[in-house]
N, C-alpha and C. Protein backbone atom coordinates (compact mmCIF):
# COMPACT_ATOMS: atom_id res chain seq x y z
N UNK A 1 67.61 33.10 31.97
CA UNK A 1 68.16 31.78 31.69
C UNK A 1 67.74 31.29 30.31
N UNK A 2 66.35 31.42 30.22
CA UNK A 2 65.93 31.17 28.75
C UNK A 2 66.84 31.42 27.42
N UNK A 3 66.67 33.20 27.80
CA UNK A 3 67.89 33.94 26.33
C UNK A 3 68.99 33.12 26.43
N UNK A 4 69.50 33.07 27.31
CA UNK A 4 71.52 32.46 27.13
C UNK A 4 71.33 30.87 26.69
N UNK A 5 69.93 30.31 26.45
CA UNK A 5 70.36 29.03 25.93
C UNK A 5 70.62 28.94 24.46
N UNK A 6 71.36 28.48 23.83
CA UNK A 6 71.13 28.45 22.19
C UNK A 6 69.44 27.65 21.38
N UNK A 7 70.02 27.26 20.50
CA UNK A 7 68.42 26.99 19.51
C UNK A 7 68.44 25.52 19.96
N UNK A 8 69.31 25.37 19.51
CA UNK A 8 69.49 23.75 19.82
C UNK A 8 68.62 23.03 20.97
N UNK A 9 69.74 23.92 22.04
CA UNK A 9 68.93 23.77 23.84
C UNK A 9 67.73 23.80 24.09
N UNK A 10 67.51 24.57 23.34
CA UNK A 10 65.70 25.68 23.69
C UNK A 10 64.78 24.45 23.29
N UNK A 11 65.02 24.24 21.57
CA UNK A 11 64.48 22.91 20.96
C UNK A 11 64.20 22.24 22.02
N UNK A 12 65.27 21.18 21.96
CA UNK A 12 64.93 20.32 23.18
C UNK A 12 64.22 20.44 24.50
N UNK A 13 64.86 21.66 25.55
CA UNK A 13 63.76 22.05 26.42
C UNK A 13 62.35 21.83 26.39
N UNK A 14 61.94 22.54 24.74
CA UNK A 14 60.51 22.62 24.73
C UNK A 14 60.32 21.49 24.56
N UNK A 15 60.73 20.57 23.87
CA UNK A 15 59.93 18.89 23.20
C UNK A 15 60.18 18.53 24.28
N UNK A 16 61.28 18.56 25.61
CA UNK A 16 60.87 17.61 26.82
C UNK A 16 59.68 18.33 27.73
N UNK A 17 59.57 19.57 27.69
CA UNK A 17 58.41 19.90 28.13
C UNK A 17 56.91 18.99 27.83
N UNK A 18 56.73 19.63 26.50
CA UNK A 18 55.95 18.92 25.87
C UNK A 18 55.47 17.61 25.96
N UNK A 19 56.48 16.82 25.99
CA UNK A 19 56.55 15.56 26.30
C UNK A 19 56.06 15.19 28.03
N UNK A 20 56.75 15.68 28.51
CA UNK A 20 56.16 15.78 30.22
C UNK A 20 54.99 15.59 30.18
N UNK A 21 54.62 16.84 29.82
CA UNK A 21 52.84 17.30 29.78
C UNK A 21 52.03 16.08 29.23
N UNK A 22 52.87 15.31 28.77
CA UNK A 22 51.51 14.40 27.50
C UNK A 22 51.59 13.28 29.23
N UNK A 23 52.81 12.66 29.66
CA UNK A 23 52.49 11.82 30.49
C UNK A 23 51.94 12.37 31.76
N UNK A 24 52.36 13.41 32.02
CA UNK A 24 51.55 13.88 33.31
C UNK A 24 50.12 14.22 32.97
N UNK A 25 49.63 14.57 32.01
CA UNK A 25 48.20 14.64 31.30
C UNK A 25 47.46 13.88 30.89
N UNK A 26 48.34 12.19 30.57
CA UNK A 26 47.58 11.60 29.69
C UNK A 26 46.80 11.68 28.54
N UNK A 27 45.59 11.92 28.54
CA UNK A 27 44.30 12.12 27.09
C UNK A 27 43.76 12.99 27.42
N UNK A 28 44.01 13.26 28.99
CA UNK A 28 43.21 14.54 29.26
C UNK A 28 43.87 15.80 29.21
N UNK A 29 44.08 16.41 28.03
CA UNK A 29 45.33 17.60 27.59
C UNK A 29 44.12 18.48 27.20
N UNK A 30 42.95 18.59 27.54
CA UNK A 30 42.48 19.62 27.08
C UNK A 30 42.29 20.89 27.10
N UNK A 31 42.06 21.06 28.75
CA UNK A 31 42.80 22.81 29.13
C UNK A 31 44.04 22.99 28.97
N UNK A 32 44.90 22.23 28.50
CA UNK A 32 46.85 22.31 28.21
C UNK A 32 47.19 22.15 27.21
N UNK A 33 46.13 22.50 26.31
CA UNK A 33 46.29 21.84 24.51
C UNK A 33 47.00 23.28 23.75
N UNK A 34 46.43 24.41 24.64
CA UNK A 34 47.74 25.93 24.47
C UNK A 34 48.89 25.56 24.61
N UNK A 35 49.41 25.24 25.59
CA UNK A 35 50.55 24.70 26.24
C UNK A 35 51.46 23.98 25.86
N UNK A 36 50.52 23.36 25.24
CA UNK A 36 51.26 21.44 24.72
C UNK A 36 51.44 22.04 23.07
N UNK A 37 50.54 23.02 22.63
CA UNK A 37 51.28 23.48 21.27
C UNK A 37 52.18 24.09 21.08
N UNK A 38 51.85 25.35 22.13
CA UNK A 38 53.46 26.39 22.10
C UNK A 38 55.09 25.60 22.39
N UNK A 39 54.98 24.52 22.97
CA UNK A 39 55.78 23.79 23.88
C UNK A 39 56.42 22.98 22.01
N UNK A 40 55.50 22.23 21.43
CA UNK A 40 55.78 21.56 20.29
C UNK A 40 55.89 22.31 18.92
N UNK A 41 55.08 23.53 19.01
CA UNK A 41 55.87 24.48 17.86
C UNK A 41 56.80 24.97 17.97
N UNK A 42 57.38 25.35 19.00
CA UNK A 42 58.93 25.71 19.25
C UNK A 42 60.04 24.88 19.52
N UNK A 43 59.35 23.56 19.56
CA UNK A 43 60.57 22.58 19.62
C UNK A 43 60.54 21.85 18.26
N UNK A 44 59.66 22.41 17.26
CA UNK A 44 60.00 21.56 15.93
C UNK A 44 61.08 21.41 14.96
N UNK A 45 61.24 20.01 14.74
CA UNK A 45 62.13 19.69 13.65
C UNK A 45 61.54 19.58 12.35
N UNK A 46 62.29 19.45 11.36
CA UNK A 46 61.19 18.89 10.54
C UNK A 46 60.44 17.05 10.72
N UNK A 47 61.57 16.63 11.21
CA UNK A 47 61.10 15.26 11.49
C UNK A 47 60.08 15.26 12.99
N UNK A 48 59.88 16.20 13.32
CA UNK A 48 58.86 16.20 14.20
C UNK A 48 57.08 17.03 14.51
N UNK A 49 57.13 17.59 13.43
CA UNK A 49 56.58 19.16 12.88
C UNK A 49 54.70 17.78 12.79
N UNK A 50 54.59 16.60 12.95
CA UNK A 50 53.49 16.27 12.57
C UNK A 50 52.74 16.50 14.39
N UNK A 51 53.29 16.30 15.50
CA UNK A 51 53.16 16.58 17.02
C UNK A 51 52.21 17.42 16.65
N UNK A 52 53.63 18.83 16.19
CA UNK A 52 53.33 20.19 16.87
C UNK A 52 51.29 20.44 15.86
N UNK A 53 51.67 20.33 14.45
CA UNK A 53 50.73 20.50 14.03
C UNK A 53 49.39 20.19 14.49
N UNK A 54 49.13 18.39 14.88
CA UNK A 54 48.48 18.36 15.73
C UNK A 54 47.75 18.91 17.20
N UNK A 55 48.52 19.06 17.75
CA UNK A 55 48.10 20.45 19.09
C UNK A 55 48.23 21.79 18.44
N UNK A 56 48.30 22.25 17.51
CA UNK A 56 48.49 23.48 16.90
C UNK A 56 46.79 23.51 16.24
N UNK A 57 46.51 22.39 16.07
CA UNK A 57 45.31 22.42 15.19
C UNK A 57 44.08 21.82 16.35
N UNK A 58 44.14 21.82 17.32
CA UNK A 58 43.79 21.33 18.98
C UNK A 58 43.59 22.78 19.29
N UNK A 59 44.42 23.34 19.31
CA UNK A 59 44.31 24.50 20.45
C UNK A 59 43.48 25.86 19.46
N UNK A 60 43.65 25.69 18.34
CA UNK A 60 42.82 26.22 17.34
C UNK A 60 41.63 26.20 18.09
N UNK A 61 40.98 25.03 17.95
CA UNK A 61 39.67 24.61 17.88
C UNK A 61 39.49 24.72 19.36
N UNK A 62 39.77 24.73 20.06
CA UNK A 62 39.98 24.93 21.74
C UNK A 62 39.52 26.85 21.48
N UNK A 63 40.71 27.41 20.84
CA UNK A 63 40.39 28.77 21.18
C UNK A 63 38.98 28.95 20.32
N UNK A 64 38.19 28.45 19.30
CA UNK A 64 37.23 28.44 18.49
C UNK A 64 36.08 27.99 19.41
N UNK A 65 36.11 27.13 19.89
CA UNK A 65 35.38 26.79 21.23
C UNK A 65 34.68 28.05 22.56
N UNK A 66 36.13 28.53 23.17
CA UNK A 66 35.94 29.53 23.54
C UNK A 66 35.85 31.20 23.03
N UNK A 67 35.54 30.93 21.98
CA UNK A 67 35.06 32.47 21.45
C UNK A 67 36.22 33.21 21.49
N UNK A 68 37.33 32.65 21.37
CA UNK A 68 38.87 33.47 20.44
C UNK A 68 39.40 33.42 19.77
N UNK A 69 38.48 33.69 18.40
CA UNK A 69 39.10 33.88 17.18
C UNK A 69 40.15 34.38 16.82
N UNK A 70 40.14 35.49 17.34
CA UNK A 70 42.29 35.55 16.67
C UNK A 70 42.97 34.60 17.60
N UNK A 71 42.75 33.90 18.49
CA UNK A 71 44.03 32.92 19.05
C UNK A 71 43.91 32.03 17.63
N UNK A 72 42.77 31.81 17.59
CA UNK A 72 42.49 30.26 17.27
C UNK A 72 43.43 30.89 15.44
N UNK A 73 43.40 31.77 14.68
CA UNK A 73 43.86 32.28 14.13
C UNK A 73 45.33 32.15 13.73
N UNK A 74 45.87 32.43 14.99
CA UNK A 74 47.40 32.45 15.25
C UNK A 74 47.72 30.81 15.36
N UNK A 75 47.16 29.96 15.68
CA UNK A 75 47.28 28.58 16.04
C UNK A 75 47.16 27.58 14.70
N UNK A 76 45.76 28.21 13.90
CA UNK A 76 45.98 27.91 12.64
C UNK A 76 46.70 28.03 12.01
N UNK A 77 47.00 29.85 11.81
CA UNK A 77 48.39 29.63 10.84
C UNK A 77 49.71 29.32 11.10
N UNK A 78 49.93 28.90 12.16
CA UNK A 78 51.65 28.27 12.51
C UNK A 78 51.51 26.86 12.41
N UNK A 79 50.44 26.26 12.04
CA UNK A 79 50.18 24.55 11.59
C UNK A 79 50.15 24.76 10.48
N UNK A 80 49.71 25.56 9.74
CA UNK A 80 49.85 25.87 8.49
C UNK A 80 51.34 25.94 7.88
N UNK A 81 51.83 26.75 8.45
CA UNK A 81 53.21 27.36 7.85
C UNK A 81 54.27 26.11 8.72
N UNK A 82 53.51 25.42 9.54
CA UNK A 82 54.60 24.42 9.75
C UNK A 82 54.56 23.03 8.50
N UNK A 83 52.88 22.41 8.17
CA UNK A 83 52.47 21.82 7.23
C UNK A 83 53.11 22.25 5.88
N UNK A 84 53.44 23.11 5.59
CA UNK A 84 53.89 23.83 4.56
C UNK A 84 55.53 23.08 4.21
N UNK A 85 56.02 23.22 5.29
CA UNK A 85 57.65 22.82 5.44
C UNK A 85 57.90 21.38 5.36
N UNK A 86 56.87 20.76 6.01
CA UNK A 86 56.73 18.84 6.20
C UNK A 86 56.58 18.71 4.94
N UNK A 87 57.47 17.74 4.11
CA UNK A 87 56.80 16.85 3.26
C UNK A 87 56.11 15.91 3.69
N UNK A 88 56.00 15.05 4.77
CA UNK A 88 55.09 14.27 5.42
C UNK A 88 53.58 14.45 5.61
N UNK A 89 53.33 16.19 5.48
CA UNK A 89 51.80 16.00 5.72
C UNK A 89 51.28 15.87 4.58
N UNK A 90 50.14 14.93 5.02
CA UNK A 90 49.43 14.67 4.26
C UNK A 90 48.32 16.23 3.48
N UNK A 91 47.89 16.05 1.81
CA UNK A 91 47.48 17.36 0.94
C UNK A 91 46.23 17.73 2.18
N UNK A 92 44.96 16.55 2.81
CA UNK A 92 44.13 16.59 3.02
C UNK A 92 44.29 17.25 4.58
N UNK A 93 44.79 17.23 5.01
CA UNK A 93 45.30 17.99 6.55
C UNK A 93 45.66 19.47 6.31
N UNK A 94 46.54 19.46 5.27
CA UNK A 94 46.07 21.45 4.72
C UNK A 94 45.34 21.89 4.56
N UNK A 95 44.15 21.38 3.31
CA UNK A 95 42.73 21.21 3.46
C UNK A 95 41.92 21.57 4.44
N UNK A 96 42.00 20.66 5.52
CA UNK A 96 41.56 20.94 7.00
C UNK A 96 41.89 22.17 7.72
N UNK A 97 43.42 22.39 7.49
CA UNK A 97 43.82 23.71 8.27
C UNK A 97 43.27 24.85 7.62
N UNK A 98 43.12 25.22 6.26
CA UNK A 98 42.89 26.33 5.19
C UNK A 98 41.37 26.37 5.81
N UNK A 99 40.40 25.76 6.01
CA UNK A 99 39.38 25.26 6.17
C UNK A 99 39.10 25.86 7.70
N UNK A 100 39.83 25.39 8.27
CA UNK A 100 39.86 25.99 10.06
C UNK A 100 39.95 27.48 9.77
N UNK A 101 41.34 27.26 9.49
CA UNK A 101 41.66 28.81 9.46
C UNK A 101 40.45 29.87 8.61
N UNK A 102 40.08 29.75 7.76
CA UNK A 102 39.48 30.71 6.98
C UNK A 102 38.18 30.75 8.12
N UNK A 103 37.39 29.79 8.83
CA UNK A 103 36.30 29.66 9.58
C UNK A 103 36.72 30.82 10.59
N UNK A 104 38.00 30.18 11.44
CA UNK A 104 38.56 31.56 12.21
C UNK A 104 39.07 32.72 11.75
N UNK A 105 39.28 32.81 10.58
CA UNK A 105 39.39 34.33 10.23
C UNK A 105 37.92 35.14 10.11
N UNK A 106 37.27 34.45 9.40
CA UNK A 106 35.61 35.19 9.15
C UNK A 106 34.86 35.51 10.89
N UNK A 107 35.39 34.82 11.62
CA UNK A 107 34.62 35.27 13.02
C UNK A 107 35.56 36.43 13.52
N UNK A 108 37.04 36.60 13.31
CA UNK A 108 37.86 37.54 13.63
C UNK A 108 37.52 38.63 12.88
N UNK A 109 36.67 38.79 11.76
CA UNK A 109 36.43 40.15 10.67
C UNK A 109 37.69 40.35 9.80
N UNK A 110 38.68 39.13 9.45
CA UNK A 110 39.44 39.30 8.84
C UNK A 110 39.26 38.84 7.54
N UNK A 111 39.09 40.01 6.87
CA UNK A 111 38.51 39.99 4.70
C UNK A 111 39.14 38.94 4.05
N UNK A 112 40.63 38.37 4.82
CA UNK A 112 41.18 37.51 3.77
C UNK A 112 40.55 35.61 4.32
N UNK A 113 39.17 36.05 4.76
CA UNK A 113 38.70 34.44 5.13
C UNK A 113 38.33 34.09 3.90
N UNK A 114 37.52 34.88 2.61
CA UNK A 114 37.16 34.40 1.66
C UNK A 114 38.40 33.68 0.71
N UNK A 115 39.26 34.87 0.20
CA UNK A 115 40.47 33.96 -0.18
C UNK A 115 41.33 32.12 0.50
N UNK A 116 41.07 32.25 1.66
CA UNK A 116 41.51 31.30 2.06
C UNK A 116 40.80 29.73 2.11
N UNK A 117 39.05 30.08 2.45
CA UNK A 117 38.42 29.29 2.21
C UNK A 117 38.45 28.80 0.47
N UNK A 118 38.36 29.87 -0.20
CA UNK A 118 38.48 29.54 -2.24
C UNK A 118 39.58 28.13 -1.93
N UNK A 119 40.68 29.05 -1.65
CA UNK A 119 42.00 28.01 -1.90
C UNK A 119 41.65 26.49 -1.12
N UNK A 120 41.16 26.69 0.13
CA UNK A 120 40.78 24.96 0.53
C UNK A 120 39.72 24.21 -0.39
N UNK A 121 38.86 25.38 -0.91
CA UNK A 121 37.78 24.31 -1.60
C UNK A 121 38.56 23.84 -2.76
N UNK A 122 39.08 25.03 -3.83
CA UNK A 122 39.85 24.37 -5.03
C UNK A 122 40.80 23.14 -4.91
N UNK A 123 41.89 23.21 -3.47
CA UNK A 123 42.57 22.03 -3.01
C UNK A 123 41.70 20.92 -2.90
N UNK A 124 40.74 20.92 -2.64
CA UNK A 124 39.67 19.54 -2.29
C UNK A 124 38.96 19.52 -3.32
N UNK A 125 38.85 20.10 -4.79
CA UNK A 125 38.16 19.99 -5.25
C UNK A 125 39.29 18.84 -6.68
N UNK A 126 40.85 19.23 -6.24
CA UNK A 126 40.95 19.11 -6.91
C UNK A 126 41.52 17.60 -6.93
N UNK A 127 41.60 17.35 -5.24
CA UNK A 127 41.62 16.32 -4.52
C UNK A 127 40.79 15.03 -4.77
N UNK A 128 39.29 15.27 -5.34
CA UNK A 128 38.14 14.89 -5.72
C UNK A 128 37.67 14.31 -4.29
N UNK A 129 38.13 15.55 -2.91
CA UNK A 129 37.27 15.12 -1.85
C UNK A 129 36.31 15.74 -1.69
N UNK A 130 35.43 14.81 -2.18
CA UNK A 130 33.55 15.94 -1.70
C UNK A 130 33.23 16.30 -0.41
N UNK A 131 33.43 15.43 0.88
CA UNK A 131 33.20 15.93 2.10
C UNK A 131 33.79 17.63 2.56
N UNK A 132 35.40 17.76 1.91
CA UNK A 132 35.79 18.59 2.80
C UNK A 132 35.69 19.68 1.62
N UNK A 133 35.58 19.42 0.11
CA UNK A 133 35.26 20.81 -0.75
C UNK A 133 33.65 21.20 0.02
N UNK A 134 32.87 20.71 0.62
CA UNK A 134 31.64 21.14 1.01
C UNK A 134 32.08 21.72 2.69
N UNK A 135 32.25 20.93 2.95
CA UNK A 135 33.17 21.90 4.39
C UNK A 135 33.08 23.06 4.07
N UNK A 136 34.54 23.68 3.28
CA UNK A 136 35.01 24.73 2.90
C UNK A 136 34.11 25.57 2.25
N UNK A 137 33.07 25.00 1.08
CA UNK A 137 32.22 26.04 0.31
C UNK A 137 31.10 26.10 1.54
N UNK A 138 30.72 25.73 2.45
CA UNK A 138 29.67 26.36 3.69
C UNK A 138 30.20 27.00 4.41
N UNK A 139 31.77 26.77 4.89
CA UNK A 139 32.39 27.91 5.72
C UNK A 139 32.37 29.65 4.92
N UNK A 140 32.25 29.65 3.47
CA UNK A 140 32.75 30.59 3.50
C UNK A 140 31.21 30.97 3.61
N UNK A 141 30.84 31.86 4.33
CA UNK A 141 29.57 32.56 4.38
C UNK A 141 29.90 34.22 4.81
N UNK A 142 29.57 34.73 3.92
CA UNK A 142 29.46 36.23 4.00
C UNK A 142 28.57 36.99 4.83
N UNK A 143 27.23 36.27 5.19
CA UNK A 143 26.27 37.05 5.93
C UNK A 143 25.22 37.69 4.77
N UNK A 144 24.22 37.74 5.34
CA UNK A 144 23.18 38.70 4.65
C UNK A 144 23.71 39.96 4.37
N UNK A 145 24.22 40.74 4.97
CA UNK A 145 24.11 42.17 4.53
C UNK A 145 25.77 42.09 3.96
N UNK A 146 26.41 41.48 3.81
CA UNK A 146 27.60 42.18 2.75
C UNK A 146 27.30 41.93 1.49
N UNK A 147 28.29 43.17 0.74
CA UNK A 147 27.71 42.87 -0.57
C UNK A 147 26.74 42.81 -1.28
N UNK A 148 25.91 43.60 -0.93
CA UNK A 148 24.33 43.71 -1.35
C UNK A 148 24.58 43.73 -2.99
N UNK A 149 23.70 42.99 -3.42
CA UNK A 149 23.66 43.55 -4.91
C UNK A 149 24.81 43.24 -6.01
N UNK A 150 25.82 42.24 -5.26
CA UNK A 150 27.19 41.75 -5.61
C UNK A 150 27.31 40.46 -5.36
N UNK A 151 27.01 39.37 -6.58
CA UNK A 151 27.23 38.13 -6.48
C UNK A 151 28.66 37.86 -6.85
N UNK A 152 29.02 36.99 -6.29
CA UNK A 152 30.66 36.32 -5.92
C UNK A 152 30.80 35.34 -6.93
N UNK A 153 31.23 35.55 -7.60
CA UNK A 153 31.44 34.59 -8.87
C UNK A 153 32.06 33.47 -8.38
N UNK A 154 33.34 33.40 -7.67
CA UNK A 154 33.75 32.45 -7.71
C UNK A 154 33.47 31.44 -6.62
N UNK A 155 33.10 31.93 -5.67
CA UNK A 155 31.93 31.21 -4.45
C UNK A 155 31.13 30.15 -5.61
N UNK A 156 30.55 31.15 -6.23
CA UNK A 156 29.38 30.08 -7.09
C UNK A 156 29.92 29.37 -7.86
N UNK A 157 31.01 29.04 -8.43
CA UNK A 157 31.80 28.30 -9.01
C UNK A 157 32.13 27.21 -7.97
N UNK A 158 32.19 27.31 -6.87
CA UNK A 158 33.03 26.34 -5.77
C UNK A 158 31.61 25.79 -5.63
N UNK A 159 30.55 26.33 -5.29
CA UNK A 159 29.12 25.93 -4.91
C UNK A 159 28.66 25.22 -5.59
N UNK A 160 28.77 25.34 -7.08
CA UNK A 160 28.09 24.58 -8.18
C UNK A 160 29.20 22.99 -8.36
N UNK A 161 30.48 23.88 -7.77
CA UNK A 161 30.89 22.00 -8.17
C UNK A 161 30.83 21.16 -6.89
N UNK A 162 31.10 22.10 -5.71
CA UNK A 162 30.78 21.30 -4.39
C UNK A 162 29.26 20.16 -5.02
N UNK A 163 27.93 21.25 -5.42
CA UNK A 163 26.69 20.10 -5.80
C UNK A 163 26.87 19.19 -6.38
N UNK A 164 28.05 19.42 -8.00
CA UNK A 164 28.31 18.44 -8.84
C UNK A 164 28.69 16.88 -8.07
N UNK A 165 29.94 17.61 -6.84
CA UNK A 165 30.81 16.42 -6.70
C UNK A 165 29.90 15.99 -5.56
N UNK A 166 28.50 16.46 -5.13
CA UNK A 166 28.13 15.38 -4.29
C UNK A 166 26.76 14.87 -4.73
N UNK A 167 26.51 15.32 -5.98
CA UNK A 167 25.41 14.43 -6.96
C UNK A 167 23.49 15.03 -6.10
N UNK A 168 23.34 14.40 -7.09
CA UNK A 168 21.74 14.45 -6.77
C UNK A 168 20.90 13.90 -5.47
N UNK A 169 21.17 13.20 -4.94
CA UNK A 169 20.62 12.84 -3.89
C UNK A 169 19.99 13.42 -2.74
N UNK A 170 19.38 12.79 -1.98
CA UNK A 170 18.93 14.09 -0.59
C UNK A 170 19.83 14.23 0.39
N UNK A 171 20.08 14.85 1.02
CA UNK A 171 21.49 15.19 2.22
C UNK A 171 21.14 17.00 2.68
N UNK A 172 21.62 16.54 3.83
CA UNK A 172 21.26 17.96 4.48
C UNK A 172 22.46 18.64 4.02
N UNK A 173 23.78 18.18 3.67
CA UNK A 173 24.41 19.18 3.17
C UNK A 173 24.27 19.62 1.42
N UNK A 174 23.37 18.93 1.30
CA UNK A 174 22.58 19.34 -0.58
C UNK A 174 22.07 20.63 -0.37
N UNK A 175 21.58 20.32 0.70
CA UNK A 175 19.85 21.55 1.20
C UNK A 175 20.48 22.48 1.37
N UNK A 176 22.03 22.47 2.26
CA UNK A 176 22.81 23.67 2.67
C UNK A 176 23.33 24.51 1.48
N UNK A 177 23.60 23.29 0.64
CA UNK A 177 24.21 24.33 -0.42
C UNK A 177 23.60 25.14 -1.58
N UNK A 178 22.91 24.05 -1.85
CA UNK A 178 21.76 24.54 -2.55
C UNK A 178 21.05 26.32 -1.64
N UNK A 179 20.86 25.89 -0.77
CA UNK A 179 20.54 27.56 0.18
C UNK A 179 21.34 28.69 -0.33
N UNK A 180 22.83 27.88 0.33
CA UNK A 180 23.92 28.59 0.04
C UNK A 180 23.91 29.75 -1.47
N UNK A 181 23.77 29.04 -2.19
CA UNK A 181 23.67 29.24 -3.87
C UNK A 181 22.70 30.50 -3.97
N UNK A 182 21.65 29.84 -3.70
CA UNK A 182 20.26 30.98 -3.53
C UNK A 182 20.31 32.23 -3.31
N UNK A 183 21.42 32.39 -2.11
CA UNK A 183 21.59 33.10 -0.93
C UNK A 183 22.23 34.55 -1.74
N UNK A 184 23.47 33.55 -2.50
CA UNK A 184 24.57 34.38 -3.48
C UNK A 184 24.22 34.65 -4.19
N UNK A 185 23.14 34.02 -5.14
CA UNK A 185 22.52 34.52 -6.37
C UNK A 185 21.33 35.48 -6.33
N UNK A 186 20.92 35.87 -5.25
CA UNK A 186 19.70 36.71 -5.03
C UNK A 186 20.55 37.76 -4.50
């Protein structure tokens, strides 16, 4: 029954699904936050694509929660690539997703977390948001043993301005980065 409906149909199907679920669920959508995304990424318009993103970026952190990094992976990047299409979203919500996502790629062992985290910090850096360029330059963490003997240039570039843009002061995320720095440069 599914196949023989057109796009159109399907659309709709899913957003009244979706929709169901929120009133039969209320606030409590949290074991259904899979559900309630697949349901709203497949029923997106563009005039509706801010929903899906939202439970797309829910069920992320849901599968990040439970120790499934490639879900949470797959969840990221279809908020991503839906954010991408919205002119409505806001720069700082990509930010966030690049940011998710690269966190869930580095627990999946997928090499392209470093690239992805760079690109959220440079977006926030260029944003002049200090909270989430420091986000992003602590997510990207390599671990002790990669790279022995191979400092990351451009990590330390993101590191040194993450410090710039959050000044001298004391803060536990100073201490982090400052570590951070140490960590790369030794």
């Amino acid at each position: 029954l599914y196949e023989d409906l057109g796009v159109t149909r399907r659309t709709r199907v899913h957003r009244a699904v979706g929709e169901a679920m929120e009133r039969l669920y209320g606030a409590d959508t949290d074991e259904r936050v899979g559900e309630l995304a697949r349901h709203f990424l497949l029923a997106t318009r563009p005039t509706d694509a801010e929903k899906a993103i939202f439970y797309a970026r829910r069920a992320g952190d849901a599968a990040l929660k439970a120790l499934a990094p490639d879900d949470a992976v797959r969840y990221f990047s279809q908020a991503l690539e839906l954010a991408a299409h919205s002119a409505a979203t806001e720069p700082t919500v990509r930010i966030d997703l690049l940011t998710c996502l690269g966190a869930a790629q580095r627990l999946a062992g997928i090499a392209e977390f470093r690239e992805t985290l760079l690109e959220a910090a440079r977006s926030a850096q260029r944003l002049g948001d200090t909270d989430r360029l420091v986000a992003a330059v602590l997510a990207n963490n390599r671990g002790w043993f990669s790279a022995l003997g191979q400092v990351d240039t451009d990590k330390v570039e993101m590191l040194e301005a993450a410090l710039e843009s959050l000044g001298d002061g004391d803060s536990a995320e100073r201490a982090r980065l400052l570590a951070t720095l140490c960590s790369e440069l030794h």
